[in-house]
N, C-alpha and C. Protein backbone atom coordinates (compact mmCIF):
# COMPACT_ATOMS: atom_id res chain seq x y z
N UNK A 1 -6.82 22.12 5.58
CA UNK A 1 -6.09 21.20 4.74
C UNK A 1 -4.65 21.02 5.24
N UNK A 2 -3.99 21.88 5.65
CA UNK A 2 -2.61 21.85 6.20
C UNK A 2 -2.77 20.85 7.52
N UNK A 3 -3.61 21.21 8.14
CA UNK A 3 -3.56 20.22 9.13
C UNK A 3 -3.62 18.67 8.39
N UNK A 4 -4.54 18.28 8.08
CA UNK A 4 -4.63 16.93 7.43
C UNK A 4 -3.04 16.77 6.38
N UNK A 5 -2.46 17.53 5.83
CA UNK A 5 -0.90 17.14 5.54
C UNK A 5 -0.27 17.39 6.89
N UNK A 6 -0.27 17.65 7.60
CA UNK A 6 0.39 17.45 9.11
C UNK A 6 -0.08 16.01 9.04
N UNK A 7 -0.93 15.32 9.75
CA UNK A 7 -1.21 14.37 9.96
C UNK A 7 -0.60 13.25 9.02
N UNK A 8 -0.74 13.29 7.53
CA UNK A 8 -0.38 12.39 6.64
C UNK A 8 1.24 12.17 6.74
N UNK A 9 2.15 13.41 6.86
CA UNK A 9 3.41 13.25 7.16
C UNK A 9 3.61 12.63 8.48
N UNK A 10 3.18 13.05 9.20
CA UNK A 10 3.06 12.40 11.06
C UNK A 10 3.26 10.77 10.21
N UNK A 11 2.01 10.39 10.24
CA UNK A 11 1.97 8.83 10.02
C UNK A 11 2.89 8.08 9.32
N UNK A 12 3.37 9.32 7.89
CA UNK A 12 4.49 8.44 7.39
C UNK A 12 5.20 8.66 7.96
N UNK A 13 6.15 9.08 8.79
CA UNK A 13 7.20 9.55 9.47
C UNK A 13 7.11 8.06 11.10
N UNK A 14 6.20 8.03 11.21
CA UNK A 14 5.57 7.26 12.19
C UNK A 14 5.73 5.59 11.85
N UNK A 15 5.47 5.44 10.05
CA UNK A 15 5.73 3.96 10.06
C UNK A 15 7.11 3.86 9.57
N UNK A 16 7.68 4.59 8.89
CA UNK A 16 9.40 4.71 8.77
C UNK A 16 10.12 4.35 9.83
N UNK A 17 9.58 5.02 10.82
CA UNK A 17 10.53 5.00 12.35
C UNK A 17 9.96 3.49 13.09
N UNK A 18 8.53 2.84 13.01
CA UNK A 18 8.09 1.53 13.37
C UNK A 18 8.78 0.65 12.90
N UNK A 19 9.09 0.81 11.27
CA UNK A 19 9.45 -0.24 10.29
C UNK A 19 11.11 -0.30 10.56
N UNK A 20 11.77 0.99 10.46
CA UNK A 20 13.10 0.61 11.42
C UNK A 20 13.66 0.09 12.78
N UNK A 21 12.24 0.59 13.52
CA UNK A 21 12.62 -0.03 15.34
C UNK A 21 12.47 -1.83 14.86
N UNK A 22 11.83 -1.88 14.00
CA UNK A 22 11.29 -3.42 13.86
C UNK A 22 12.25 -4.18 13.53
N UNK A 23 13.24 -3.50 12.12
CA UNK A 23 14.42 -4.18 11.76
C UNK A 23 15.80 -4.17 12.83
N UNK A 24 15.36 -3.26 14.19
CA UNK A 24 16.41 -2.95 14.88
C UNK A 24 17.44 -2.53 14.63
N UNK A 25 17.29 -1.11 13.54
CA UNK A 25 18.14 -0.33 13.29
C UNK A 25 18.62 0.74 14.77
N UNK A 26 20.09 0.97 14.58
CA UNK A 26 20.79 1.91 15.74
C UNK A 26 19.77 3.23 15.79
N UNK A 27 19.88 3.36 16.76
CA UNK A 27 18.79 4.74 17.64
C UNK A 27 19.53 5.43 17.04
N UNK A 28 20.78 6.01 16.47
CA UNK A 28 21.41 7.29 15.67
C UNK A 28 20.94 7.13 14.67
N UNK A 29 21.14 6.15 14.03
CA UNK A 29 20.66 6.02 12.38
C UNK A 29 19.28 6.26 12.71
N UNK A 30 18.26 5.91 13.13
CA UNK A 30 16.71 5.95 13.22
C UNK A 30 16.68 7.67 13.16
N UNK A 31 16.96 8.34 14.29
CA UNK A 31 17.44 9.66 14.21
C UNK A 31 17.78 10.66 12.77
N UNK A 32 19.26 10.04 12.45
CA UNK A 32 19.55 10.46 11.22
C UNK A 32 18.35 9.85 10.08
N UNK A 33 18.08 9.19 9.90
CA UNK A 33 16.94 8.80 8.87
C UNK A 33 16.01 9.60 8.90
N UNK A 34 15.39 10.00 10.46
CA UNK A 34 13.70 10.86 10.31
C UNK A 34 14.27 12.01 10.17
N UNK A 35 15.57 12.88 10.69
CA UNK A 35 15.54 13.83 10.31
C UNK A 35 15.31 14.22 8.72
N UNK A 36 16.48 13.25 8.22
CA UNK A 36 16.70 13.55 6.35
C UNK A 36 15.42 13.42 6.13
N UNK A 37 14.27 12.36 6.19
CA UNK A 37 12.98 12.40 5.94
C UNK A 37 12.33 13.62 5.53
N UNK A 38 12.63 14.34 7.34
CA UNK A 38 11.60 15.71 7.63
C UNK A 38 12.05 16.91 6.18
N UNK A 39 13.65 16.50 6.39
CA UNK A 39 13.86 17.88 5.27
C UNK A 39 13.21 17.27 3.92
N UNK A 40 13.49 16.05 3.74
CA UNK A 40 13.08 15.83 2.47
C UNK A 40 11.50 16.29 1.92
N UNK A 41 10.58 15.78 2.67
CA UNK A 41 9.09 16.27 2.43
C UNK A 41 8.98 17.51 2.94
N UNK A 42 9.86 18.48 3.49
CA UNK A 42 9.68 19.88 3.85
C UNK A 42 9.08 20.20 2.75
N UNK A 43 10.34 20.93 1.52
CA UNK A 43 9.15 21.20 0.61
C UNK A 43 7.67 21.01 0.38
N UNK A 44 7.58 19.82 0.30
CA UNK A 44 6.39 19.19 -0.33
C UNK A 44 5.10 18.90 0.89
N UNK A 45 5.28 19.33 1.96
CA UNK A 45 4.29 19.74 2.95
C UNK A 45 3.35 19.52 2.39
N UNK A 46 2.37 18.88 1.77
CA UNK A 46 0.82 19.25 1.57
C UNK A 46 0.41 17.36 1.20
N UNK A 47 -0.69 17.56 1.17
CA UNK A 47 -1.97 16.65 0.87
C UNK A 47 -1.36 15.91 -0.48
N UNK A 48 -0.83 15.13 -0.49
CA UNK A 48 -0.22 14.49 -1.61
C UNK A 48 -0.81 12.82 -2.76
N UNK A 49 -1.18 12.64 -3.50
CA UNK A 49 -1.80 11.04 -3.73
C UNK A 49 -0.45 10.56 -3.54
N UNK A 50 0.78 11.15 -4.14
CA UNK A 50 1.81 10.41 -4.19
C UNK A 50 2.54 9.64 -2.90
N UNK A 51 2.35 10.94 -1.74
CA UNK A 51 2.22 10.37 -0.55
C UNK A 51 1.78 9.79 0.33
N UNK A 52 0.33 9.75 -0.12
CA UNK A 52 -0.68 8.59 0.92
C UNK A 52 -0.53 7.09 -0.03
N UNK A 53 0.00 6.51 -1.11
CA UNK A 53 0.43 5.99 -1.67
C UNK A 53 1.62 5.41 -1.26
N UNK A 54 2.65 5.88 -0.67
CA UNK A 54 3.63 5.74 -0.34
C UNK A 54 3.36 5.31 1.61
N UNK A 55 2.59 5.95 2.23
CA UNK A 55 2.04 5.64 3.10
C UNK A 55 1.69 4.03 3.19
N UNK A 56 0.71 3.85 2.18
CA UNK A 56 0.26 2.86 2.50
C UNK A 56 1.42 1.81 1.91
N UNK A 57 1.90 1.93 1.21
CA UNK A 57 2.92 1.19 0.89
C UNK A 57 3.76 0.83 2.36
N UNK A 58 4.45 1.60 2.80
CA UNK A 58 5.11 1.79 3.93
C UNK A 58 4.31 0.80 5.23
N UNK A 59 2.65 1.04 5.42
CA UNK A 59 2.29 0.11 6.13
C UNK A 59 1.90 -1.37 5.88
N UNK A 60 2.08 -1.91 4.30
CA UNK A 60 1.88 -2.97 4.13
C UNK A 60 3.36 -3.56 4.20
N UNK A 61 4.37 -2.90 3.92
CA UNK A 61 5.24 -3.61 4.05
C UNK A 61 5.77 -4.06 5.88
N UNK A 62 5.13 -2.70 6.58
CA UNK A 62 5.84 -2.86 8.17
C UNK A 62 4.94 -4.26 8.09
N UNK A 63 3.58 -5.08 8.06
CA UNK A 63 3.06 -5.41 8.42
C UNK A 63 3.68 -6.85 7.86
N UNK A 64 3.97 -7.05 6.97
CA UNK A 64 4.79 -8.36 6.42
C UNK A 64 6.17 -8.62 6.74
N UNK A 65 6.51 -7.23 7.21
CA UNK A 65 8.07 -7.69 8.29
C UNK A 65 7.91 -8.19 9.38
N UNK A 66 6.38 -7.72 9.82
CA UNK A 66 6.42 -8.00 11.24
C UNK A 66 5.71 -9.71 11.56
N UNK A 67 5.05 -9.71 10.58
CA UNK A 67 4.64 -11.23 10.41
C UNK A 67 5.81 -12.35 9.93
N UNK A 68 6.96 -11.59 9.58
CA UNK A 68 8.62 -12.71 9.12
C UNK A 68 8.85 -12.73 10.85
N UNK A 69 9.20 -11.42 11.73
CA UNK A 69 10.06 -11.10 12.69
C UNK A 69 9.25 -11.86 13.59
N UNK A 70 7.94 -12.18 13.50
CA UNK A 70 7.22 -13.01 14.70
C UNK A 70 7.96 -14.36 14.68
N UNK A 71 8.21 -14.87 13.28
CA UNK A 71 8.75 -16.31 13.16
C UNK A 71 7.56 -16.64 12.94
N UNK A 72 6.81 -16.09 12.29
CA UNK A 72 5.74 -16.92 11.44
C UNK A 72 6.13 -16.92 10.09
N UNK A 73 5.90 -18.07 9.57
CA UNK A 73 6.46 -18.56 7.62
C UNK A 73 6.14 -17.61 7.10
N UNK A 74 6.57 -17.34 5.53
CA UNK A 74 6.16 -16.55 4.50
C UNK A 74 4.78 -16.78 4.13
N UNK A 75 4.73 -18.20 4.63
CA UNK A 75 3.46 -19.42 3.66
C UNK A 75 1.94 -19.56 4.71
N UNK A 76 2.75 -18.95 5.86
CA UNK A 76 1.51 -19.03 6.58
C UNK A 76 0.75 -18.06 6.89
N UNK A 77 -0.86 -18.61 6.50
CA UNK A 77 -1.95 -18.46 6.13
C UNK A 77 -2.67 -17.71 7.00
N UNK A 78 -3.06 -15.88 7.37
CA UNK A 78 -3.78 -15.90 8.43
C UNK A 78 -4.79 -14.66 7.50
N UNK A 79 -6.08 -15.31 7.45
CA UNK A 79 -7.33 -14.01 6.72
C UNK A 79 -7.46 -12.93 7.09
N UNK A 80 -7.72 -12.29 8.46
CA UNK A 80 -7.38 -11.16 8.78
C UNK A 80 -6.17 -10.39 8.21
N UNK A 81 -5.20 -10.77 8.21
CA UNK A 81 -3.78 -10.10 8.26
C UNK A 81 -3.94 -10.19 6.86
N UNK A 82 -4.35 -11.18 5.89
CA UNK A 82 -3.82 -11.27 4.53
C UNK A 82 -5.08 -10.28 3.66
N UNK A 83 -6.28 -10.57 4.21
CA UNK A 83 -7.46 -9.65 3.77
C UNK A 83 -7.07 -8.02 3.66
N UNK A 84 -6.59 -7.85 5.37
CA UNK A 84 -6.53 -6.39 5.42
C UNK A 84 -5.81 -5.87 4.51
N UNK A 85 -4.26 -6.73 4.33
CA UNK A 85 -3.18 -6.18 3.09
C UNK A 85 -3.95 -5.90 2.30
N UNK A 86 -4.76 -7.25 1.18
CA UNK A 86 -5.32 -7.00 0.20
C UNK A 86 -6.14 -5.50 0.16
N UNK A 87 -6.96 -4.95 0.93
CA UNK A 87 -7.85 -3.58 1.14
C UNK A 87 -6.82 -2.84 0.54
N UNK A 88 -5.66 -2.52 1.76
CA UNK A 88 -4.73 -1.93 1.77
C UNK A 88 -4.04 -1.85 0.14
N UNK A 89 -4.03 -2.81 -0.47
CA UNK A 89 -3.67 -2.96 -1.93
C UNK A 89 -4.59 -2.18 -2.78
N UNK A 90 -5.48 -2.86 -2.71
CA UNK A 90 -7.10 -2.05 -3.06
C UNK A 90 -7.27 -0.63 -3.48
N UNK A 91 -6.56 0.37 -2.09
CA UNK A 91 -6.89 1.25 -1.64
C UNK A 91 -5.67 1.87 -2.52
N UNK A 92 -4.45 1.22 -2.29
CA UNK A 92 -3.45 2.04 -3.19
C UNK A 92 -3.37 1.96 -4.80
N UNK A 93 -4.74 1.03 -5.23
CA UNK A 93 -4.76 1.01 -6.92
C UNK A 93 -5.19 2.65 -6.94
N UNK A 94 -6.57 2.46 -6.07
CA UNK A 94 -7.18 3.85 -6.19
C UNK A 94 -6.41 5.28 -6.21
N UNK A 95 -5.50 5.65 -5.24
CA UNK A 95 -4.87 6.43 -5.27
C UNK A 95 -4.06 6.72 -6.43
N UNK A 96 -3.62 5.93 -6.58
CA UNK A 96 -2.65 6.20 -8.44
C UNK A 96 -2.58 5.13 -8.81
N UNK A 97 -3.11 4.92 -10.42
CA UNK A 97 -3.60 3.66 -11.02
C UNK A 97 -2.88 2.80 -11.30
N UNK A 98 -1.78 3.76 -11.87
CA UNK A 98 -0.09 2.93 -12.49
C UNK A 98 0.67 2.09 -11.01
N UNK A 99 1.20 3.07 -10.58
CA UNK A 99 1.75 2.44 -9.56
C UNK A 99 1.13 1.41 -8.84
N UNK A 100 -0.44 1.72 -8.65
CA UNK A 100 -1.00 0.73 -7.48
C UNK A 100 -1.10 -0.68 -8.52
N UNK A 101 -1.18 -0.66 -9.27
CA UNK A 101 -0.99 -1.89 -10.22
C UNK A 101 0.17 -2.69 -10.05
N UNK A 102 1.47 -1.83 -10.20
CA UNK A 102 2.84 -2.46 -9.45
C UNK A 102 2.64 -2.79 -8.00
N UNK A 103 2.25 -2.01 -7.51
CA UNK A 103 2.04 -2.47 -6.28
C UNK A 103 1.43 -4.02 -5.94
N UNK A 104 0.16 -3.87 -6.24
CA UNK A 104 -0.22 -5.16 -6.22
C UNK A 104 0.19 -6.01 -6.87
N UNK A 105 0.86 -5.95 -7.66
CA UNK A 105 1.80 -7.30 -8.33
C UNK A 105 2.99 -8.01 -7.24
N UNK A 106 3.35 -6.78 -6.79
CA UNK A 106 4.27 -6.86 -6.15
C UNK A 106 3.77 -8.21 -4.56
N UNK A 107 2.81 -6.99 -4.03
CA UNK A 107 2.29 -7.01 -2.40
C UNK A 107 1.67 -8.93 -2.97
N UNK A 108 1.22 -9.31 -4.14
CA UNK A 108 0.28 -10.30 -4.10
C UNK A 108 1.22 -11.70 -4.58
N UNK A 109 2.19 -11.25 -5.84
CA UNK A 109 2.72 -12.63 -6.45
C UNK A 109 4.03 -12.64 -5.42
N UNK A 110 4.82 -11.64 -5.12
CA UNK A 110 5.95 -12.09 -4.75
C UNK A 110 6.18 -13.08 -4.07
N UNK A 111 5.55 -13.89 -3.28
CA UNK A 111 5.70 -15.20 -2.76
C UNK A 111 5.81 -16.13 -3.58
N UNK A 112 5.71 -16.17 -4.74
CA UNK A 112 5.82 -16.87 -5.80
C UNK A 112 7.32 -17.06 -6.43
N UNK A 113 7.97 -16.43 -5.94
CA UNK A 113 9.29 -16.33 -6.35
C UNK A 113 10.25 -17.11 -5.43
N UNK A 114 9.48 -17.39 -4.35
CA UNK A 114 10.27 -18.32 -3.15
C UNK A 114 9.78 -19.74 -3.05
N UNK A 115 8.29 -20.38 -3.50
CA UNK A 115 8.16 -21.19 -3.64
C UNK A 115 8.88 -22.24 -4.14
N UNK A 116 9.07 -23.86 -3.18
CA UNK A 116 10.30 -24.48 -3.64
C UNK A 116 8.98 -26.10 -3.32
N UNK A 117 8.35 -26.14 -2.84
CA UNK A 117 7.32 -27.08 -2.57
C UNK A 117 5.54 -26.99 -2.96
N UNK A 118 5.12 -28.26 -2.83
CA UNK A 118 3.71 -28.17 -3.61
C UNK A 118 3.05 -27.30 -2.23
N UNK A 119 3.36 -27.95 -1.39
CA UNK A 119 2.59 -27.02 0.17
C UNK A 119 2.57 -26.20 0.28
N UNK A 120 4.11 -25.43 -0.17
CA UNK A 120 4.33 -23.60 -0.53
C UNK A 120 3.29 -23.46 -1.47
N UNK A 121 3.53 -23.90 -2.18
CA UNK A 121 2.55 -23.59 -3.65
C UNK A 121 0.57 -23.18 -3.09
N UNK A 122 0.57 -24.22 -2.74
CA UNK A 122 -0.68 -24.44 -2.19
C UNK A 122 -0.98 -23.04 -1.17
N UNK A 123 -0.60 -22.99 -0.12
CA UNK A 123 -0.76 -21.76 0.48
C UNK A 123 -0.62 -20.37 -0.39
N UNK A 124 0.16 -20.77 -0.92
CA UNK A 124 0.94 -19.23 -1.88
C UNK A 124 -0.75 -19.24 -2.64
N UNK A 125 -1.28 -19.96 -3.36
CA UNK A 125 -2.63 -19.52 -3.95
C UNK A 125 -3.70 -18.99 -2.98
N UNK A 126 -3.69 -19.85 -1.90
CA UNK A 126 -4.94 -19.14 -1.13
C UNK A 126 -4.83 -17.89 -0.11
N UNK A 127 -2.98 -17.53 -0.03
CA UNK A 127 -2.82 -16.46 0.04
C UNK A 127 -3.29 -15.06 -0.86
N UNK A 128 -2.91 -15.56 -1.76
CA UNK A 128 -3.02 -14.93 -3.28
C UNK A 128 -4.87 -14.73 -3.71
N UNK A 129 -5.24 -15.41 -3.30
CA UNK A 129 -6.99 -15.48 -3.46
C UNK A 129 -7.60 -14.71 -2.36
N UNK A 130 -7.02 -15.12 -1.37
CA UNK A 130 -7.46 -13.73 0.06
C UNK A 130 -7.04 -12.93 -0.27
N UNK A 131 -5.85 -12.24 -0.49
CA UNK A 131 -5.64 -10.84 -1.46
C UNK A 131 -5.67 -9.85 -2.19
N UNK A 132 -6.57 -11.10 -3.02
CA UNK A 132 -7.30 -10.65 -3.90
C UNK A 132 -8.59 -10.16 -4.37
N UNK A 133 -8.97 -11.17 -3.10
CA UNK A 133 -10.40 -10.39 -2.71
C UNK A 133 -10.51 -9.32 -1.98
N UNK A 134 -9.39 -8.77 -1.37
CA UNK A 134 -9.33 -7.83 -0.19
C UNK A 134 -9.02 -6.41 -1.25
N UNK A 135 -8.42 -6.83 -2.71
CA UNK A 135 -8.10 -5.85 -3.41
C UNK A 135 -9.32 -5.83 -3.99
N UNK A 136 -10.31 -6.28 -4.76
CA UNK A 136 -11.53 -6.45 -5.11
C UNK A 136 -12.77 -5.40 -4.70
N UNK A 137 -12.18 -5.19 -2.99
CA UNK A 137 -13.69 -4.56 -2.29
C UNK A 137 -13.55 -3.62 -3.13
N UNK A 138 -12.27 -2.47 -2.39
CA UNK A 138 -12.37 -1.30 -2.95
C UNK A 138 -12.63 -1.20 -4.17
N UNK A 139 -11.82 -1.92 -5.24
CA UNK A 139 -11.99 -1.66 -6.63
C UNK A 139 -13.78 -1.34 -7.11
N UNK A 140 -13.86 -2.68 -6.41
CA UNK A 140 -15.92 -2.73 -7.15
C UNK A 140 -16.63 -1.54 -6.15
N UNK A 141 -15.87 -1.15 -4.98
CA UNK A 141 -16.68 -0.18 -4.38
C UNK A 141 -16.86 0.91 -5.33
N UNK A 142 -15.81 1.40 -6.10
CA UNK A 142 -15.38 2.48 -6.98
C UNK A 142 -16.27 2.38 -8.31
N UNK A 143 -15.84 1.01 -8.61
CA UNK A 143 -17.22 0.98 -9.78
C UNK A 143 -18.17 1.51 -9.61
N UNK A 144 -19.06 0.12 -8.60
CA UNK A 144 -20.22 0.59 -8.71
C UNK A 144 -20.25 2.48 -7.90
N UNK A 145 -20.19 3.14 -7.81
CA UNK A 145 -19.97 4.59 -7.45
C UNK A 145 -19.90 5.26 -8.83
N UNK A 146 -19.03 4.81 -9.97
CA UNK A 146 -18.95 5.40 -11.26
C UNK A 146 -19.65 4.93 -11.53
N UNK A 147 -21.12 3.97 -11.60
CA UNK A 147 -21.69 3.32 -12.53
C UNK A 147 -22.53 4.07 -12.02
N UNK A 148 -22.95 4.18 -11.19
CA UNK A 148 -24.34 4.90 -10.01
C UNK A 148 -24.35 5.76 -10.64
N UNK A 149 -23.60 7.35 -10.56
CA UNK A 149 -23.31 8.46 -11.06
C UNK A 149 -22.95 8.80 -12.44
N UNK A 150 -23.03 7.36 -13.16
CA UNK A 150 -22.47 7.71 -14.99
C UNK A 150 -21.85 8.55 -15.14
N UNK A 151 -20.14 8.17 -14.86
CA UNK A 151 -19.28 9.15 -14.85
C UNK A 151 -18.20 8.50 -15.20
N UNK A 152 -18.58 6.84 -15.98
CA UNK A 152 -17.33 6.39 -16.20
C UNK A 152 -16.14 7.06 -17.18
N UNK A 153 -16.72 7.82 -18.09
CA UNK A 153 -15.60 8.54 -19.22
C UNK A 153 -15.12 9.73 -18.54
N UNK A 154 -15.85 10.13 -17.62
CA UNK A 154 -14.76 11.34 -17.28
C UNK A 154 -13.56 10.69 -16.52
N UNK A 155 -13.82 9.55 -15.50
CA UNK A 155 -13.10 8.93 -14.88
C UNK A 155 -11.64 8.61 -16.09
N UNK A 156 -11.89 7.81 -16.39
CA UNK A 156 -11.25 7.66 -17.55
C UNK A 156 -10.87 8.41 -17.99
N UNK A 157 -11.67 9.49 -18.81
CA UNK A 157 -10.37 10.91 -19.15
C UNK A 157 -9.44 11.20 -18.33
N UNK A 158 -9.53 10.90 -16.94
CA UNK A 158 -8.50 12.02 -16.15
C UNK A 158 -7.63 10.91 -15.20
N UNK A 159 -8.10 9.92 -15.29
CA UNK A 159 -7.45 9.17 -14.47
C UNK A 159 -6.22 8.28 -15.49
N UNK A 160 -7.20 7.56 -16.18
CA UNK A 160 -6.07 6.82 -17.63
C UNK A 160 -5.81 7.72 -18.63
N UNK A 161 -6.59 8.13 -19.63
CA UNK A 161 -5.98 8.89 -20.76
C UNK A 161 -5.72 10.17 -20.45
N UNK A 162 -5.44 10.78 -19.52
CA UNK A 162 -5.17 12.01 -19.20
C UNK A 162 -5.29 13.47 -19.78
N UNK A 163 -6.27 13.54 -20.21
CA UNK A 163 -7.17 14.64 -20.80
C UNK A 163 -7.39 15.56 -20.04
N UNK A 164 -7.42 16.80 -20.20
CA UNK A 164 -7.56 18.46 -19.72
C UNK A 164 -8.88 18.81 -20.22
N UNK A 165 -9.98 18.74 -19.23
CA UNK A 165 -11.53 19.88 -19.69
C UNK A 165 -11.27 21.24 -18.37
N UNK A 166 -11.51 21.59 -19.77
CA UNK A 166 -11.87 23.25 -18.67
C UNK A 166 -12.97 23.19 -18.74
N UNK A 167 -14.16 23.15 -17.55
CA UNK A 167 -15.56 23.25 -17.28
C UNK A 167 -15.78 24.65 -17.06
């Protein structure tokens, strides 16, 4: 298990330092940043939801900087790139329910806030509809898995209403 929190810190540490080379932050600051990083998750070394959460957060956002920094529009439309986010969205409801909910509010409407034309508009939905289906897989993957196994109330106990069974 330590190894696999090796790895999970690696990666976040990995898109921190991508997502800054990207904004073309100074090689000292990049430096000073991963160090404070390293001490910061020292403590907390281990297998975290909060951190693979934050992970994926971290790679949906490198991935929408890097689609501004190409000089491709906010508005433009590509399924691959917009699908995968959506997964990626998907994937972080699962991990923690609350947050990944913000999350996807976030990762899916915020283009909505820049819209100034019907054309924006127009893309901004079928952005928003690829997204949404990409958040969709996982979700219904999860269902049907709790429906298979009739385990929706424990799910529910421990995930939303947060209930304690000692088995």
């Amino acid at each position: 298990m330590r190894f696999l929190a090796i790895i999970l810190c690696v990666a976040l540490m990995f898109t921190v330092y991508k997502i800054l080379r990207l904004l073309e932050i100074n090689k000292y600051m990049i430096c000073a940043a991963m160090a404070s990083l390293y001490l910061l998750f020292l403590p907390h070394f281990r297998i975290d939801y909060n951190i693979a959460s934050l992970l994926l957060v971290l790679i949906m956002m490198y991935y929408e900087i890097k689609r501004v920094k190409q000089g491709k529009g906010i508005f433009e439309y590509e399924f691959k790139s917009d699908f995968g986010l959506g997964l990626l969205i998907g994937t972080s409801i699962l991990f923690k329910q609350t947050t990944g909910l913000v999350i996807c509010a976030m990762f899916v409407i915020y283009k909505l806030f820049v819209v100034t034309k019907k054309e924006e508009f127009k893309a901004f939905v079928k952005i928003m509809l690829v997204r949404s289906l990409g958040v969709a897989v996982p979700v219904i993957m999860l269902a049907i898995y709790l429906t298979i196994n009739n385990i929706w109330t424990y799910f529910l106990d421990f995930a939303v209403f947060r209930y304690n069974y000692i088995f």
